[in-house]
Protein backbone atom coordinates (compact mmCIF):
# COMPACT_ATOMS: atom_id res chain seq x y z
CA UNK A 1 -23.22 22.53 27.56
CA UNK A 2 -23.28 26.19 28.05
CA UNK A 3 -23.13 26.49 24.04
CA UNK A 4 -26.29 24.59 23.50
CA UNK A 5 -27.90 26.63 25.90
CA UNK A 6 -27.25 29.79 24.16
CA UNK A 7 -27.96 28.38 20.64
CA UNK A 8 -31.61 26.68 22.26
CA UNK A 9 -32.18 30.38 23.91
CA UNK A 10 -30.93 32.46 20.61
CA UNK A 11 -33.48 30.26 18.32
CA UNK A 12 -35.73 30.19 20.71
CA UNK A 13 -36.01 34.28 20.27
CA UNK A 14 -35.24 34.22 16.43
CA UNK A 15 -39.03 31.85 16.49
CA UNK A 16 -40.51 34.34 18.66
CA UNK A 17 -40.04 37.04 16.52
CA UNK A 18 -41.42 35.33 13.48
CA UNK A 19 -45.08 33.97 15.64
CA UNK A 20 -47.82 35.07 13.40
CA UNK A 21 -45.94 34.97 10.28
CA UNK A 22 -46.00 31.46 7.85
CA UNK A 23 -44.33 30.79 4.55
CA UNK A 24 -42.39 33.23 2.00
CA UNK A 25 -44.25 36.10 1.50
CA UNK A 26 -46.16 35.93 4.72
CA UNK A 27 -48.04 39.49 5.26
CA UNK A 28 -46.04 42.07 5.91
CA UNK A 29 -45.59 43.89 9.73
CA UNK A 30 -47.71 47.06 7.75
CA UNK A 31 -50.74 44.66 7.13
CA UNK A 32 -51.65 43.90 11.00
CA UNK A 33 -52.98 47.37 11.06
CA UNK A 34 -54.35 47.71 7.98
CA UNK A 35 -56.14 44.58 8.37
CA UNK A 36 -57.27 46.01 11.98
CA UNK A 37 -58.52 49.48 10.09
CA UNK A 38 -60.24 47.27 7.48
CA UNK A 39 -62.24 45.27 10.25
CA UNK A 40 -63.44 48.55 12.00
CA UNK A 41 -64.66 49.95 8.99
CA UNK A 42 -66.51 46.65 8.43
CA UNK A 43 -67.95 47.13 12.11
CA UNK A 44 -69.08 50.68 11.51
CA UNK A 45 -70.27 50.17 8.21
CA UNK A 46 -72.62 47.19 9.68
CA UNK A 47 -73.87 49.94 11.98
CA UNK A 48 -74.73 52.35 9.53
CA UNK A 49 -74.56 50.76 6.12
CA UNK A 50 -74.34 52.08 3.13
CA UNK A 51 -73.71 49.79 -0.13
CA UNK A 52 -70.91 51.64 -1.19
CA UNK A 53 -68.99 51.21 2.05
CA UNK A 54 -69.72 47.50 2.43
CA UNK A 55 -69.34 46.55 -0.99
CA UNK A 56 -65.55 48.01 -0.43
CA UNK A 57 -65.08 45.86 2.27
CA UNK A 58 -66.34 42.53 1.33
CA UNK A 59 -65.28 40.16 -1.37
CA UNK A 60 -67.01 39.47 -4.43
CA UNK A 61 -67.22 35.67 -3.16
CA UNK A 62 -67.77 36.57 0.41
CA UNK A 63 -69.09 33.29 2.45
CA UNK A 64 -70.83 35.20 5.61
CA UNK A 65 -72.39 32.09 7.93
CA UNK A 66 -74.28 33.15 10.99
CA UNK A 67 -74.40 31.61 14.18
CA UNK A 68 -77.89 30.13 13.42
CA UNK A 69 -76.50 28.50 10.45
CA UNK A 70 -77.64 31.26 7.52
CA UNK A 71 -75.09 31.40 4.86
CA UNK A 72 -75.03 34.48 3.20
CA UNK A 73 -73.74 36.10 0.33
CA UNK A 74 -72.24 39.66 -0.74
CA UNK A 75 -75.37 40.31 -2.37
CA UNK A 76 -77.78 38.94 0.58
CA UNK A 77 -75.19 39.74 3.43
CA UNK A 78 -75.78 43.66 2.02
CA UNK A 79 -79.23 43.26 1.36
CA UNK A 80 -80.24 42.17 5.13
CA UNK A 81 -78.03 45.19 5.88
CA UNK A 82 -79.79 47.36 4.12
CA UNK A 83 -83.49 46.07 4.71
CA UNK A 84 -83.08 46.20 8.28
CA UNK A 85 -83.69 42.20 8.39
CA UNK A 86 -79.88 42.47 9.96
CA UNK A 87 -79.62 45.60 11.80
CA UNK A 88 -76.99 46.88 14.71
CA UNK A 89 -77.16 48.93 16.93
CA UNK A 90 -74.19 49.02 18.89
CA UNK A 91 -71.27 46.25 18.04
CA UNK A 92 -68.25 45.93 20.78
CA UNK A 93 -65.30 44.18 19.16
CA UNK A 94 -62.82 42.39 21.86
CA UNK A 95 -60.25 39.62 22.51
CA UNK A 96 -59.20 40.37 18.92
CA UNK A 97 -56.26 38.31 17.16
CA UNK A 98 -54.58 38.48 13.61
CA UNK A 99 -52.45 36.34 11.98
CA UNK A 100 -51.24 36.83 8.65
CA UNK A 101 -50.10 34.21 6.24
CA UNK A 102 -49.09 35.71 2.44
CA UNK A 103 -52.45 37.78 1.67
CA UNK A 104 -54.69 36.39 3.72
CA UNK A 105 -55.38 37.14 7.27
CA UNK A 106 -57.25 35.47 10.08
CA UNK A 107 -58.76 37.60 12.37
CA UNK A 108 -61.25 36.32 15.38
CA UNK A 109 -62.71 37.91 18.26
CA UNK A 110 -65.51 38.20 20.31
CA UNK A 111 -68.60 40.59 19.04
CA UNK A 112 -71.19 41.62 21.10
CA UNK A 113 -74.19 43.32 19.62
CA UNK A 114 -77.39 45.38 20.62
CA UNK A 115 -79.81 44.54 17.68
CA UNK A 116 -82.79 45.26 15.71
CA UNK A 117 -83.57 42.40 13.19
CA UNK A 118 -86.88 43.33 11.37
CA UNK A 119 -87.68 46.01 14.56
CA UNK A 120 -87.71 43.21 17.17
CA UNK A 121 -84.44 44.68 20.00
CA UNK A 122 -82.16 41.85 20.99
CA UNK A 123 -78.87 40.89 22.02
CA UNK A 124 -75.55 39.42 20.73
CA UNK A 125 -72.45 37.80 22.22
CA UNK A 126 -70.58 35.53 19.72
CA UNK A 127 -67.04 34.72 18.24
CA UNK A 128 -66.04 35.08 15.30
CA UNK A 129 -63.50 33.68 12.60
CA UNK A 130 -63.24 36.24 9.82
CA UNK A 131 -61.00 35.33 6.98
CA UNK A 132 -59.41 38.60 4.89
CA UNK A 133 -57.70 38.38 2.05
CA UNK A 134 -55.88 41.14 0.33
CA UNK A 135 -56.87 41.80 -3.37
CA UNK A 136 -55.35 44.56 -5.29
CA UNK A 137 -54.00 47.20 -2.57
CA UNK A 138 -57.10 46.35 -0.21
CA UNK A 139 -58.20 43.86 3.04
CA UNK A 140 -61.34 42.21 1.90
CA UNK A 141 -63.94 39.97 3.78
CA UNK A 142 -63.82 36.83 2.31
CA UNK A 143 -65.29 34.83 4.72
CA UNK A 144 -66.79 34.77 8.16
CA UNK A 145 -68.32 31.83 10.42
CA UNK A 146 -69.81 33.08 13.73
CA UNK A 147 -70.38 30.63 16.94
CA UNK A 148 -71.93 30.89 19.89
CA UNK A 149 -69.96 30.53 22.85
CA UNK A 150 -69.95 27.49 25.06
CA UNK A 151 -72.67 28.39 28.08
C-alpha cells in the first residue's frame, strides 16, 4: 500500500511539472516570456501605432474578431489603428495565462481600455483569446476573438 502511494504522489508531481506543456516539441520554458514580451509590445504598439511595429507583431493571416462581431484583417486591423477608427488610450492587461503547445501559444486575459474610436471617448472591459504562433525566430498574432464578459 505504502508503494502505491508514493508512485500515485511521485507521478502526480512528474504531471505537475509538465501543466502547460502538450505533445513533442511543446514550446520551450524560454517562450512563456517571450510570448509575454511579444503581447506587451502588441499592447503598446495599439496605443501608439506605428505600421512598422504592428506589422512585426501580427501575422500575415491574422484573424482579429471584435467583441461586436467585426472580423478584421492585418491590413484593416492596422488600418483602423492608424485612422483613429480604433484608437486607445490607455489598455490594462490582467488575469493573463499562457500555454504553449509546439509553436503556438494561447494567451487570454482580461483588457480593459479607455478609448477614442473616430474621437467619440469610451470604455472597454473584455477577455480575450489571442492565439500566437511562432514563425521564424518571432511570436506572431495569429488570431484573436474578444468577448464581453457575462454581466
Amino acid at each position: 500500500m505504502l508503494k502505491k502511494l508514493i508512485l500515485i504522489a511521485a507521478a502526480t508531481v512528474a504531471l505537475a511539472g509538465c501543466a502547460g506543456m502538450s505533445g513533442p516539441g511543446a514550446g520551450g520554458a524560454s517562450d512563456g516570456p517571450a510570448v509575454t514580451a511579444a503581447a506587451e509590445r502588441l499592447r503598446l504598439a495599439m496605443i501608439d501605432p506605428t505600421p512598422a511595429a504592428l506589422g512585426a507583431l501580427v501575422a500575415d493571416d491574422l484573424s482579429y474578431g471584435h467583441s461586436g462581431g467585426k472580423v478584421d484583417t492585418k491590413a484593416s486591423f492596422i488600418a483602423d489603428l492608424m485612422s483613429g477608427a480604433s484608437d486607445f488610450v490607455t489598455i490594462a492587461i490582467t488575469d493573463q495565462t499562457i500555454k504553449l503547445v509546439d509553436n503556438v501559444a494561447i494567451v487570454r486575459h482580461t483588457l480593459t481600455a479607455d478609448t477614442n474610436d473616430s474621437g467619440k471617448p469610451g470604455k472597454v472591459s473584455i477577455k480575450i483569446l489571442g492565439v500566437w504562433q511562432k514563425q521564424g525566430g518571432d511570436w506572431k498574432l495569429l488570431a484573436r476573438q474578444a468577448v464581453r464578459p457575462p454581466q
